[in-house]
C-alpha atoms as a PDB file:
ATOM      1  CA  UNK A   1     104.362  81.022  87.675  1.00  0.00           C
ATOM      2  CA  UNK A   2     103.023  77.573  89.663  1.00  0.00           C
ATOM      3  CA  UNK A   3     102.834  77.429  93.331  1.00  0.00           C
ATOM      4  CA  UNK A   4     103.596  74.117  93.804  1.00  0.00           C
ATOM      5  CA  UNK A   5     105.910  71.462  92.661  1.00  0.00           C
ATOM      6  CA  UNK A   6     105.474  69.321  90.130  1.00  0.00           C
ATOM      7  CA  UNK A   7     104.011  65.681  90.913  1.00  0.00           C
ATOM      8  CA  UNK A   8     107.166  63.898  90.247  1.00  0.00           C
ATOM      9  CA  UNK A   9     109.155  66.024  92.250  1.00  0.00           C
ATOM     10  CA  UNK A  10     106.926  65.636  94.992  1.00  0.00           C
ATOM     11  CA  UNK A  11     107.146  61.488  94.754  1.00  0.00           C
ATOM     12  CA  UNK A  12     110.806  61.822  94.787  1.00  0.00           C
ATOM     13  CA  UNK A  13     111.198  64.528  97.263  1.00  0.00           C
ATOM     14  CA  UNK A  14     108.994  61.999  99.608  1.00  0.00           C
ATOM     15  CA  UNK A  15     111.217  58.833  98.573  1.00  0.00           C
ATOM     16  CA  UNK A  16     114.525  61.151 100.065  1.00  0.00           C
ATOM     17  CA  UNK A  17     112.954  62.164 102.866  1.00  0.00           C
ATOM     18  CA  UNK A  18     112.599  58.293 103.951  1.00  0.00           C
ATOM     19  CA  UNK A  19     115.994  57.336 102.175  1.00  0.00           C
ATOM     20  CA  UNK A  20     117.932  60.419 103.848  1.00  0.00           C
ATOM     21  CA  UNK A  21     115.886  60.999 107.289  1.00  0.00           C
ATOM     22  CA  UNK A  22     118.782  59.655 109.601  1.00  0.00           C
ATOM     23  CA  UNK A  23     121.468  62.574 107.935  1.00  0.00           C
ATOM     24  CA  UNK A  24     118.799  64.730 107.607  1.00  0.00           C
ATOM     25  CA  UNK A  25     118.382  64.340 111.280  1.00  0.00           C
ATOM     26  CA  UNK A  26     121.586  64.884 112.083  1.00  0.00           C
ATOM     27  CA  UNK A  27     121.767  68.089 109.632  1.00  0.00           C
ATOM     28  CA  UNK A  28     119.020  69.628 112.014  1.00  0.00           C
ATOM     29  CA  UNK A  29     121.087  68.788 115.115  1.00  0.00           C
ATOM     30  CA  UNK A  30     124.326  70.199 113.963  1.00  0.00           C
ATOM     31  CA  UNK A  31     123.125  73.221 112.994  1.00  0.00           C
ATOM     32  CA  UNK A  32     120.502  73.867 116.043  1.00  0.00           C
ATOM     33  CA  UNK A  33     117.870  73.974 114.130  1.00  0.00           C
ATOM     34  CA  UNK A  34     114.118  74.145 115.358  1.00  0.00           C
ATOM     35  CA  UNK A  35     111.874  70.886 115.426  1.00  0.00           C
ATOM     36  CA  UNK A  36     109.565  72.747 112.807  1.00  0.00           C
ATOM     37  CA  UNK A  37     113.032  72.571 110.488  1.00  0.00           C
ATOM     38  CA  UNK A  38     111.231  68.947 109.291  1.00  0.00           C
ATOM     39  CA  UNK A  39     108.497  70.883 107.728  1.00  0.00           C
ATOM     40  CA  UNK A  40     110.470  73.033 105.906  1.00  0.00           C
ATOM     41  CA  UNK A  41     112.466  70.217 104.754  1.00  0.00           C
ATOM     42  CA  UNK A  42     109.737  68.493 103.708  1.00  0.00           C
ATOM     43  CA  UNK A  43     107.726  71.056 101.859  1.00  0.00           C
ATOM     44  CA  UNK A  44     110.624  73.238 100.196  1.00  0.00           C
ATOM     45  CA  UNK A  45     113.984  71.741 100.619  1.00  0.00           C
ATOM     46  CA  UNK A  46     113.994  68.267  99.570  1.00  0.00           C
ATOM     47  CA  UNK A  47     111.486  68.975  96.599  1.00  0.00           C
ATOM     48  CA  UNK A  48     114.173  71.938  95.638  1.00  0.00           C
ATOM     49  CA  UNK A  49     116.357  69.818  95.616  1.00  0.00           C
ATOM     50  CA  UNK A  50     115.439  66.968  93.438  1.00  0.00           C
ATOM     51  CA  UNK A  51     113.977  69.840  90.949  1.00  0.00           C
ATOM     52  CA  UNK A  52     117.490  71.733  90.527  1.00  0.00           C
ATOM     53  CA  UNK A  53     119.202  68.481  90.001  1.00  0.00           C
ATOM     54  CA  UNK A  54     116.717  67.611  87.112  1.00  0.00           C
ATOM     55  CA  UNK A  55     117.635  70.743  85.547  1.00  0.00           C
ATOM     56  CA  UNK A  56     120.969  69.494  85.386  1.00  0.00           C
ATOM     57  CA  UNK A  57     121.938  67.769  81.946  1.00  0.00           C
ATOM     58  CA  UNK A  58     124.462  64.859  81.671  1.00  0.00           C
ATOM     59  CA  UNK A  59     128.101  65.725  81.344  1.00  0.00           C
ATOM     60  CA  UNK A  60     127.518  69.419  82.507  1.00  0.00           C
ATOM     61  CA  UNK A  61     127.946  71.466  85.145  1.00  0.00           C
ATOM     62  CA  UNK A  62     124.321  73.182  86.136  1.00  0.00           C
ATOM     63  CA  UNK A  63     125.091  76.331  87.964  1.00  0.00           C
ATOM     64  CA  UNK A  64     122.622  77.515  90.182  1.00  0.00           C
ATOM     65  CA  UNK A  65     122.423  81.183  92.139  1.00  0.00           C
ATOM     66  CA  UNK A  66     120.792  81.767  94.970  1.00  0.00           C
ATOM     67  CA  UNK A  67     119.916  85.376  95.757  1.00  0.00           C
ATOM     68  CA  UNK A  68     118.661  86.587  99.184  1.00  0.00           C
ATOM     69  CA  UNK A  69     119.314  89.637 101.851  1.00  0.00           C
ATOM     70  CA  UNK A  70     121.025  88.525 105.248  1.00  0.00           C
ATOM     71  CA  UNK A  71     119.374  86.509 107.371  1.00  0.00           C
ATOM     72  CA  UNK A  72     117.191  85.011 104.501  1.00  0.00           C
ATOM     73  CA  UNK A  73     118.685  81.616 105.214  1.00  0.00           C
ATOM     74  CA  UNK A  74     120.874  81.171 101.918  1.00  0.00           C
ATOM     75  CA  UNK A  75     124.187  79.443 103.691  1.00  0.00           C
ATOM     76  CA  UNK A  76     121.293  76.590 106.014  1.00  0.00           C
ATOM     77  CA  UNK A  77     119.927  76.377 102.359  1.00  0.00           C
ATOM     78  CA  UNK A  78     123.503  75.901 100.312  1.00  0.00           C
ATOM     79  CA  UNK A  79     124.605  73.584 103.263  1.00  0.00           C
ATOM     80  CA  UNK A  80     121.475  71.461 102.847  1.00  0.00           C
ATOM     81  CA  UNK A  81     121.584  71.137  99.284  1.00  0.00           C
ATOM     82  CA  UNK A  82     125.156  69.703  99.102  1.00  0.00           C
ATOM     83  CA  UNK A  83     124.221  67.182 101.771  1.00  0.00           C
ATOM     84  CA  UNK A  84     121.641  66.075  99.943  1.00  0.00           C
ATOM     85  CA  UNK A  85     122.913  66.163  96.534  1.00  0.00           C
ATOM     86  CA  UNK A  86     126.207  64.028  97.972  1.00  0.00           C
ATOM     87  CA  UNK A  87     123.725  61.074  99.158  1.00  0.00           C
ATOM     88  CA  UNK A  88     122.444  61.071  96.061  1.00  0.00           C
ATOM     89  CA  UNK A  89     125.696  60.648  93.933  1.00  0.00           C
ATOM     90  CA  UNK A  90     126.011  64.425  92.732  1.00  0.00           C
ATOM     91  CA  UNK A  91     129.481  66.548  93.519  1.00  0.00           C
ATOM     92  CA  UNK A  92     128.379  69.848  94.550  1.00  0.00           C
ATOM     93  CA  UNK A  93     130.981  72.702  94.901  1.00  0.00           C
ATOM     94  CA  UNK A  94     130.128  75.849  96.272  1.00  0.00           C
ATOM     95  CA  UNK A  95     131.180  79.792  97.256  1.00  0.00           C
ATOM     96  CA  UNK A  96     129.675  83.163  97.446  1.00  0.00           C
ATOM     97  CA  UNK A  97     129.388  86.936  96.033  1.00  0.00           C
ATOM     98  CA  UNK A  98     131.195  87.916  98.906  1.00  0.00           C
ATOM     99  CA  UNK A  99     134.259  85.845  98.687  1.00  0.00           C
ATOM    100  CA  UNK A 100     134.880  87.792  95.406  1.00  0.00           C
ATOM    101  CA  UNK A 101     135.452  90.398  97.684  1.00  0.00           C
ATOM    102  CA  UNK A 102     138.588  93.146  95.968  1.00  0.00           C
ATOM    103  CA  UNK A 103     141.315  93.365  99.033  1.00  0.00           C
ATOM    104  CA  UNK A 104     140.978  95.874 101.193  1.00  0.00           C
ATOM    105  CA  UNK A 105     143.900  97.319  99.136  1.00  0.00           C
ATOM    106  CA  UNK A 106     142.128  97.276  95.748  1.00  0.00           C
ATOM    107  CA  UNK A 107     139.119  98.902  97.586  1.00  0.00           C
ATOM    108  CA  UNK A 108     141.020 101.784  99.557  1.00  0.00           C
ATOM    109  CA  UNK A 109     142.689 102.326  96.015  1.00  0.00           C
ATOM    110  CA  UNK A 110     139.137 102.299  94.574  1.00  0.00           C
ATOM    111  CA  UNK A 111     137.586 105.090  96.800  1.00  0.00           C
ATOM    112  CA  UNK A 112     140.512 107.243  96.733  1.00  0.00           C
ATOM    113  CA  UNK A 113     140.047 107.103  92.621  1.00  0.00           C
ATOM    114  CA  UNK A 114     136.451 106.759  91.996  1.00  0.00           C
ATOM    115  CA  UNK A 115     134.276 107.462  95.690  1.00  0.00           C
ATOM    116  CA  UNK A 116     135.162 107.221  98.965  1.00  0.00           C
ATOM    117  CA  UNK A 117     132.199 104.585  99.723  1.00  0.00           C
ATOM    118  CA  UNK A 118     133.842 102.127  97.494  1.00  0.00           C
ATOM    119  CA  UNK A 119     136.311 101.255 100.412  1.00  0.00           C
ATOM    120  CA  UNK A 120     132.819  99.731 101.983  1.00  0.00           C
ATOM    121  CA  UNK A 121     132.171  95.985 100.695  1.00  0.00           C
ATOM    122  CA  UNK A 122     128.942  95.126  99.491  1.00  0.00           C
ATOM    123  CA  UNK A 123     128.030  97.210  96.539  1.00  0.00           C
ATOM    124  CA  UNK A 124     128.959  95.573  92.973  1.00  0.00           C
ATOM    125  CA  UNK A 125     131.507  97.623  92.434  1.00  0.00           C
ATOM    126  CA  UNK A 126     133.794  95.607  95.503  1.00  0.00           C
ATOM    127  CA  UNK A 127     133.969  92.683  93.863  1.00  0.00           C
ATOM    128  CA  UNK A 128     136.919  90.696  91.859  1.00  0.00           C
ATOM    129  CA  UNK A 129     134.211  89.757  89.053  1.00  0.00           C
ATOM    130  CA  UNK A 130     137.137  88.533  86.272  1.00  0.00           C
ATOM    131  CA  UNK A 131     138.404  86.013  89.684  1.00  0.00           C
ATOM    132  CA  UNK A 132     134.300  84.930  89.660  1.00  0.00           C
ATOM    133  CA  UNK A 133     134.319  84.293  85.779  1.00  0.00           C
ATOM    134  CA  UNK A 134     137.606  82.747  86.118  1.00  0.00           C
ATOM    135  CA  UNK A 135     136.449  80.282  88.654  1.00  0.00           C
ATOM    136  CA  UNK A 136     132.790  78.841  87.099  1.00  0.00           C
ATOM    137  CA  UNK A 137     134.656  78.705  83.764  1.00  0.00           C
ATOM    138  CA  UNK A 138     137.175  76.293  85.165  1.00  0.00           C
ATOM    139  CA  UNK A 139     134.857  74.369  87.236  1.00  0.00           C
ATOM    140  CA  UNK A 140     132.677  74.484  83.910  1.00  0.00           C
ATOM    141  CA  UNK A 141     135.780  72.904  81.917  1.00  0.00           C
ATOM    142  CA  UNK A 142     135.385  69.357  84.075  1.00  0.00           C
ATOM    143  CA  UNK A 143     139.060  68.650  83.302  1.00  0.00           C
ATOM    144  CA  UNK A 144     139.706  65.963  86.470  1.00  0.00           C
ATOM    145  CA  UNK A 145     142.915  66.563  85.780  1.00  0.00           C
ATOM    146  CA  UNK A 146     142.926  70.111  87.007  1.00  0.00           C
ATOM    147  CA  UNK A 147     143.019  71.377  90.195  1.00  0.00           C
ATOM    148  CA  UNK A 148     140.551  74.847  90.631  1.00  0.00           C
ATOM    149  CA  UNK A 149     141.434  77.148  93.786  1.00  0.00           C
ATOM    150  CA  UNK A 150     138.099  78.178  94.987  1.00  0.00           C
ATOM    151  CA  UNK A 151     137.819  82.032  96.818  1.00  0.00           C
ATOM    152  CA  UNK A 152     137.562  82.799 100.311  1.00  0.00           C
ATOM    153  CA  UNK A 153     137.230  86.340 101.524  1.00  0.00           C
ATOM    154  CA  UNK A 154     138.194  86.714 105.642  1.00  0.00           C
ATOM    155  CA  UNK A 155     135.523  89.207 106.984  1.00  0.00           C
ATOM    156  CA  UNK A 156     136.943  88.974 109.879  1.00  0.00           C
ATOM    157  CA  UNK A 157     139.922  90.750 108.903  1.00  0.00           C
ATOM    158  CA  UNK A 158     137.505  92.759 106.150  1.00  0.00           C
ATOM    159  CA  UNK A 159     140.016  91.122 103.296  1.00  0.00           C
ATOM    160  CA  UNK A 160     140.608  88.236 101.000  1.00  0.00           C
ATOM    161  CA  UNK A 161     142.592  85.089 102.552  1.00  0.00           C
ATOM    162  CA  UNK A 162     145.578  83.955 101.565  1.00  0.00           C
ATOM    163  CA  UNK A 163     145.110  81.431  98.336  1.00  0.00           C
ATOM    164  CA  UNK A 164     147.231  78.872 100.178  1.00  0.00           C
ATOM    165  CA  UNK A 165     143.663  78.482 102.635  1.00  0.00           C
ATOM    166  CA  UNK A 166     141.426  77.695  99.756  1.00  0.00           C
ATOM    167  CA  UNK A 167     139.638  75.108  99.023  1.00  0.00           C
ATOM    168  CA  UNK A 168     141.107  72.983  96.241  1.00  0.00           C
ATOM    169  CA  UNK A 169     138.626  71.350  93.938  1.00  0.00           C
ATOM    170  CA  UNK A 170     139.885  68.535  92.150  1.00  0.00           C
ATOM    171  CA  UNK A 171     137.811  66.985  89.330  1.00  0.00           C
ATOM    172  CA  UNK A 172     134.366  67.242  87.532  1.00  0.00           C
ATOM    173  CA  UNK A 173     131.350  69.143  89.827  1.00  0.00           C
ATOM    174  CA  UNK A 174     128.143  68.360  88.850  1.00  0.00           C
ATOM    175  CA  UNK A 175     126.274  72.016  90.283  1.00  0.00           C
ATOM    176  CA  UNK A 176     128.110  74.943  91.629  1.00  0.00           C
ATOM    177  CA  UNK A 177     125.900  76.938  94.209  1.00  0.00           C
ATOM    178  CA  UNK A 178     126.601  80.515  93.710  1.00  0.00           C
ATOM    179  CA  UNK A 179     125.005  82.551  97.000  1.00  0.00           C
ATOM    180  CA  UNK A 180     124.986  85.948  97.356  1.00  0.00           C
ATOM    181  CA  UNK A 181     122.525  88.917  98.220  1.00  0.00           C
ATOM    182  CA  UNK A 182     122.655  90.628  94.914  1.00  0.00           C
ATOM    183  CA  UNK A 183     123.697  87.517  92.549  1.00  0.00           C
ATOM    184  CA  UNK A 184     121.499  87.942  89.645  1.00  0.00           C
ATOM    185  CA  UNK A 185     120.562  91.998  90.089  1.00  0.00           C
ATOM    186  CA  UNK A 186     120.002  93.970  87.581  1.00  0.00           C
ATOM    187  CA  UNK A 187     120.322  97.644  86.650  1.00  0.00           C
ATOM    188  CA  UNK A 188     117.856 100.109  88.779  1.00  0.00           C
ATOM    189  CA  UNK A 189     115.787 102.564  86.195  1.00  0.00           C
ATOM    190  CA  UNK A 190     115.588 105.033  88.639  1.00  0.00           C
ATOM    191  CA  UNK A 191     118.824 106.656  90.021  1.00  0.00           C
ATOM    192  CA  UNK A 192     118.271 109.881  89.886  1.00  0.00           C
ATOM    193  CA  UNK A 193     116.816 111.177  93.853  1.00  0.00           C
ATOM    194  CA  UNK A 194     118.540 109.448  96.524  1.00  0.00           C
ATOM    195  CA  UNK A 195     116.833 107.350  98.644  1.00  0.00           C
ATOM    196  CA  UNK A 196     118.195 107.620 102.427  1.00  0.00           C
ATOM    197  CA  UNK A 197     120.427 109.493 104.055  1.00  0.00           C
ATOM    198  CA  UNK A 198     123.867 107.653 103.213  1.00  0.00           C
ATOM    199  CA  UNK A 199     122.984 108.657  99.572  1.00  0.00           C
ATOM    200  CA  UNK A 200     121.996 112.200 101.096  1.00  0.00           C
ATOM    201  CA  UNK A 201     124.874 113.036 102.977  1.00  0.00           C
ATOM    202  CA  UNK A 202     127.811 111.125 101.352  1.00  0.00           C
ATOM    203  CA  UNK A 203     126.284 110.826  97.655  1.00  0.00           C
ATOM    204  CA  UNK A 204     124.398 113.952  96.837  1.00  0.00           C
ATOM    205  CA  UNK A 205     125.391 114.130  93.151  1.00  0.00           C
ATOM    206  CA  UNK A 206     124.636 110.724  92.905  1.00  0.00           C
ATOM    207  CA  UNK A 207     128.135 109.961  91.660  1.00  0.00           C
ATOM    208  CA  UNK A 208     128.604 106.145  93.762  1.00  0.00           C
ATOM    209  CA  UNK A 209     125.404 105.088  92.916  1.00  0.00           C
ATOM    210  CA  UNK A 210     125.991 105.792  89.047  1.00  0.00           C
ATOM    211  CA  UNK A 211     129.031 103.511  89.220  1.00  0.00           C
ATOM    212  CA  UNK A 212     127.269 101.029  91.292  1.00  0.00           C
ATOM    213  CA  UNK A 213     124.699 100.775  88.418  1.00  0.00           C
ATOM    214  CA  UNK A 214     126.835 100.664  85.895  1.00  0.00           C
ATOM    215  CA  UNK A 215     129.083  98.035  87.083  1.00  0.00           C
ATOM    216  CA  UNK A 216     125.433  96.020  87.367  1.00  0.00           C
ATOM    217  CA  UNK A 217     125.350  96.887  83.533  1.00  0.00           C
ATOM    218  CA  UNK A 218     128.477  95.742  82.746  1.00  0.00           C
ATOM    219  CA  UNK A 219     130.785  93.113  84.640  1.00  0.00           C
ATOM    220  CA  UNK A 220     128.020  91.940  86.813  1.00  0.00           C
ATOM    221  CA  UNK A 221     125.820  91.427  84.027  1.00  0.00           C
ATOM    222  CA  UNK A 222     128.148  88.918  82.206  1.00  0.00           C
ATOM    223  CA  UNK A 223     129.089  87.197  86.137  1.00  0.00           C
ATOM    224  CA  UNK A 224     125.155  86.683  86.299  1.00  0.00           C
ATOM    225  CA  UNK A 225     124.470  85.462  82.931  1.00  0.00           C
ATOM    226  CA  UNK A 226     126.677  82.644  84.120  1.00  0.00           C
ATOM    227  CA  UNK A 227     123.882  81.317  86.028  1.00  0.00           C
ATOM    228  CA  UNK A 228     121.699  78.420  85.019  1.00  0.00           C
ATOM    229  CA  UNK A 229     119.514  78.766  87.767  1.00  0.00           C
ATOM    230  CA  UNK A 230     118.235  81.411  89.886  1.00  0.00           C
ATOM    231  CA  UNK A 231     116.442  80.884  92.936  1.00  0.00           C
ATOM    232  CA  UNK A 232     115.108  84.073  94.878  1.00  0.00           C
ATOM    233  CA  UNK A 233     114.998  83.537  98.949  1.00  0.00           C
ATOM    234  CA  UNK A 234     112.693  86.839  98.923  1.00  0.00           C
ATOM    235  CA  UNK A 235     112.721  89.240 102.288  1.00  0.00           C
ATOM    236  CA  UNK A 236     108.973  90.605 102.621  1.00  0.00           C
ATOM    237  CA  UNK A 237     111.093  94.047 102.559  1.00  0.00           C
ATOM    238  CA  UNK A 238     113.831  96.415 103.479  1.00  0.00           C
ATOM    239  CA  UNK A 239     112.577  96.845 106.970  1.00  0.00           C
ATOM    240  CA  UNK A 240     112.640  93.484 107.554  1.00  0.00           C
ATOM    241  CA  UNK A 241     116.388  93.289 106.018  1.00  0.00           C
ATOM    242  CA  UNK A 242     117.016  95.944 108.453  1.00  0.00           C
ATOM    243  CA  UNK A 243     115.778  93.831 111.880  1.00  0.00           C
ATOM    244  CA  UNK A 244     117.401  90.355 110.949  1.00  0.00           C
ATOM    245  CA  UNK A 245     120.361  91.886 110.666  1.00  0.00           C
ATOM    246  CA  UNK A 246     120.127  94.141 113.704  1.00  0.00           C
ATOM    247  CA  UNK A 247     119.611  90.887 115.657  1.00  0.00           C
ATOM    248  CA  UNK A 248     122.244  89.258 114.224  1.00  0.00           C
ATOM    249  CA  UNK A 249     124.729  92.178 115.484  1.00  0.00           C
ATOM    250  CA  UNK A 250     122.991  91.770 119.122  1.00  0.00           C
ATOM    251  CA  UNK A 251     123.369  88.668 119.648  1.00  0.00           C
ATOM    252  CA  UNK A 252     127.456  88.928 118.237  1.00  0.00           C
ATOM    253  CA  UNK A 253     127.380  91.429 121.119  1.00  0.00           C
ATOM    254  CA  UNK A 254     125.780  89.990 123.887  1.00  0.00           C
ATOM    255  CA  UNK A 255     128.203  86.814 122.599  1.00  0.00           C
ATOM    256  CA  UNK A 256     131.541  88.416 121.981  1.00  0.00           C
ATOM    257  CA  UNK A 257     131.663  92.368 122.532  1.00  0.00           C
ATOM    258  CA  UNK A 258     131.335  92.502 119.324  1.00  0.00           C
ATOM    259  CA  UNK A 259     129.323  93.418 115.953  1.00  0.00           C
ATOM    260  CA  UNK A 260     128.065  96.939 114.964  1.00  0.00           C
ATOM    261  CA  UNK A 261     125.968  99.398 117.283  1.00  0.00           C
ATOM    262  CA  UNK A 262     122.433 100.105 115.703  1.00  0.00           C
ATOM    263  CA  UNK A 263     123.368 103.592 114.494  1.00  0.00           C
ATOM    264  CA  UNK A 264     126.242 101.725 112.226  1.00  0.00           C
ATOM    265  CA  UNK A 265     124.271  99.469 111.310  1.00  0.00           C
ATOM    266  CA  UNK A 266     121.249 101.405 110.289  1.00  0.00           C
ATOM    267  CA  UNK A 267     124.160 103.401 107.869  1.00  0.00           C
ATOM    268  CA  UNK A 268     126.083 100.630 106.584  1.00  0.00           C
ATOM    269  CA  UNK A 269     122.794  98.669 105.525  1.00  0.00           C
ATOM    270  CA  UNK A 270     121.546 101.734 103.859  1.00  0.00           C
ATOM    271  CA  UNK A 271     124.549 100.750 101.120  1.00  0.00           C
ATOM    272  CA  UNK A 272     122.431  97.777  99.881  1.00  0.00           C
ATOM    273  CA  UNK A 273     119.089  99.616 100.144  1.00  0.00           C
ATOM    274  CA  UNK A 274     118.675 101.111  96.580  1.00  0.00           C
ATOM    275  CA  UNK A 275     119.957  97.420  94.854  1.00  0.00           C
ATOM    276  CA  UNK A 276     117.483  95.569  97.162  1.00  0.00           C
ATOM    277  CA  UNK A 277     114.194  97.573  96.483  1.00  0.00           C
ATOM    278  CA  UNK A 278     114.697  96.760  92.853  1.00  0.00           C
ATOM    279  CA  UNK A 279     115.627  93.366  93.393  1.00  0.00           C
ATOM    280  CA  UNK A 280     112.095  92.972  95.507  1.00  0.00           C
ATOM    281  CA  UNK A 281     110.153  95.011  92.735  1.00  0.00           C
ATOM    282  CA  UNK A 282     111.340  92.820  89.730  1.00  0.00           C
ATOM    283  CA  UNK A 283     113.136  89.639  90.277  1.00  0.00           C
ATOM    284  CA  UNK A 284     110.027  87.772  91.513  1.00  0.00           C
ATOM    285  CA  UNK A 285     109.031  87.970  87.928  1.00  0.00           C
ATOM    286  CA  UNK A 286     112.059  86.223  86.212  1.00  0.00           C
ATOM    287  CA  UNK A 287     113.530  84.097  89.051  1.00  0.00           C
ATOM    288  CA  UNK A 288     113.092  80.283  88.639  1.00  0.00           C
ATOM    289  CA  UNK A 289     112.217  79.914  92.211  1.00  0.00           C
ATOM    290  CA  UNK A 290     110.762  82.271  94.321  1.00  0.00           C
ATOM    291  CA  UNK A 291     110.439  81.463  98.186  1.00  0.00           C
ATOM    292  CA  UNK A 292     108.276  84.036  99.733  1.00  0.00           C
ATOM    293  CA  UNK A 293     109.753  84.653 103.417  1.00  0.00           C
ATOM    294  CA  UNK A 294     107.409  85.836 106.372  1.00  0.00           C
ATOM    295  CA  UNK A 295     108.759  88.284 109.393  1.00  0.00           C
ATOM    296  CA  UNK A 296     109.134  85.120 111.568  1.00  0.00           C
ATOM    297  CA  UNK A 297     111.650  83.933 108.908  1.00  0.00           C
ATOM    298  CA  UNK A 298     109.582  80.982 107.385  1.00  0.00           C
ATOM    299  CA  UNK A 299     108.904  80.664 103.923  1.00  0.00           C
ATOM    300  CA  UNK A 300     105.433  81.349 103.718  1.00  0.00           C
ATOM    301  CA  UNK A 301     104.578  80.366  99.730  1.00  0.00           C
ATOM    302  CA  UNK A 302     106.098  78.972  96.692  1.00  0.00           C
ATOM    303  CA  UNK A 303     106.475  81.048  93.356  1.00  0.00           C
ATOM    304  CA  UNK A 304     108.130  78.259  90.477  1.00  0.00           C
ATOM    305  CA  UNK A 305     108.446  79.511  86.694  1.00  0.00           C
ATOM    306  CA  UNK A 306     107.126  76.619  84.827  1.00  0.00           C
ATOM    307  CA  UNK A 307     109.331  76.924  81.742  1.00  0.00           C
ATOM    308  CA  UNK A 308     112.304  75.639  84.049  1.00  0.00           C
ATOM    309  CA  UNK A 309     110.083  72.933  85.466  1.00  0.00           C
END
């Protein structure tokens, strides 16, 4: 692993900034973002992307994941990237892990067959992976002929939306951005204790987590092996997972009335806990990209496998 980019990415990643400042300008008003946004622009975002669109090869579709927990940053990042990639003559198309969402049917159906903390999104396990596979291998076909429905899941409502409000891609993408906070996971090694007290209480004979990790072993394996590129927006851990999100759910409640209390919250993050230790322990290692996050949100070092450089 390097920890920094290589020269030529660097020389063009400068050239953007001074092609692209005025709509990168207004990209950091839009969204609200701080006045230190520039530097992260300048030191990660820009060189990312002129690196993942060299990985791309002519006439193909480079598909890129982007795993990170909540709050790591991944839909400012995926937002970023298209903008860029647009100015500089790329068509970027792009959706997430979680609008593969099953229906709330399919998952009430699913815990009332297999465990009742199926009917919970999040775990792999929720997720319409045949409607994922289905969807990169028809934006991997190119045919500008064809018209490719991409998903949308309505958390609001905790199910899928109605097909007729999808997006509609017509023609040939160049990269698909595939975001999600397990895309790319792998099997855990170690399922046998549990590790909190959701797995405690409401999994004691480990029954929900065995299925989790075997639907990592199977579908999910063959959805992530879809992925050219995998870039890891890495949490420093599960406490800090744990805080982002609470803040995220105070400030939906000091907005709307909204958003979980902390007790929920504490027990419906505990759901992704076991999946994102392991991810932490071992995807720094394989990941093409590794940005190392700090508490105050940041990203605080580079980790880039040189083999995809």
């Amino acid at each position: 692993m390097a920890n920094t980019w290589p020269p030529a990415v660097c020389e063009s990643a400068a050239h953007l900034r001074r092609e692209l400042w005025p709509q990168i300008d207004q990209f950091i008003q839009r969204q609200q973002l701080p006045k230190d946004f520039v530097q992260l622009v300048e030191d990660y975002y820009l060189p990312l992307a002129e690196w993942l669109a060299r990985q791309r090869h002519p006439g193909q579709m480079l598909v890129v994941g982007i795993c990170g927990g909540q709050g790591s940053g991944k839909s400012t990042l995926t937002e970023f990237l298209q903008m860029v990639w647009a100015q500089m003559g790329l068509d970027t198309v792009g959706f997430s892990l979680d609008d593969l969402y099953l229906t709330r049917a399919e998952r009430a159906l699913l815990a009332e067959r297999v465990h009742p903390l199926l009917a919970t999104r999040g775990a792999p396990g929720t997720h319409d992976v045949q409607l994922g596979l289905d969807t990169i291998a028809a934006l991997r076909a190119r045919d500008p002929a064809r018209v490719v429905p991409i998903p949308r899941f309505d958390k609001s409502i905790d199910d899928r939306a109605p097909e007729s409000t999808w997006t509609q891609w017509r023609g040939a993408a160049d990269i698909l951005l595939f975001e999600g906070w397990c895309v790319g996971a792998r099997p855990w090694l170690d399922a046998a204790e549990p590790i909190n007290r959701l797995e405690r209480a409401a999994d004691a004979d480990g029954h929900w987590r065995s299925y989790v990790n075997a639907q990592l072993d199977g579908p999910y394996r063959q959805l992530f092996a879809q992925l050219d590129r995998l870039l890891m927006l890495k949490v420093p851990d599960m406490g800090c997972v744990l805080e982002w999100r609470r803040l995220q759910e105070r400030k939906l409640r000091a907005r709307s009335g909204g958003g979980m209390s902390d007790e929920v919250l504490e027990r419906f993050v505990q759901h992704y806990e076991r999946i994102t230790r392991n991810l932490l322990q071992e995807m720094p290692a394989r990941a093409d990209c590794v940005f190392e996050l700090g508490w105050d949100h940041r990203i605080a070092g580079l980790r880039l496998n040189v083999t995809a450089a």
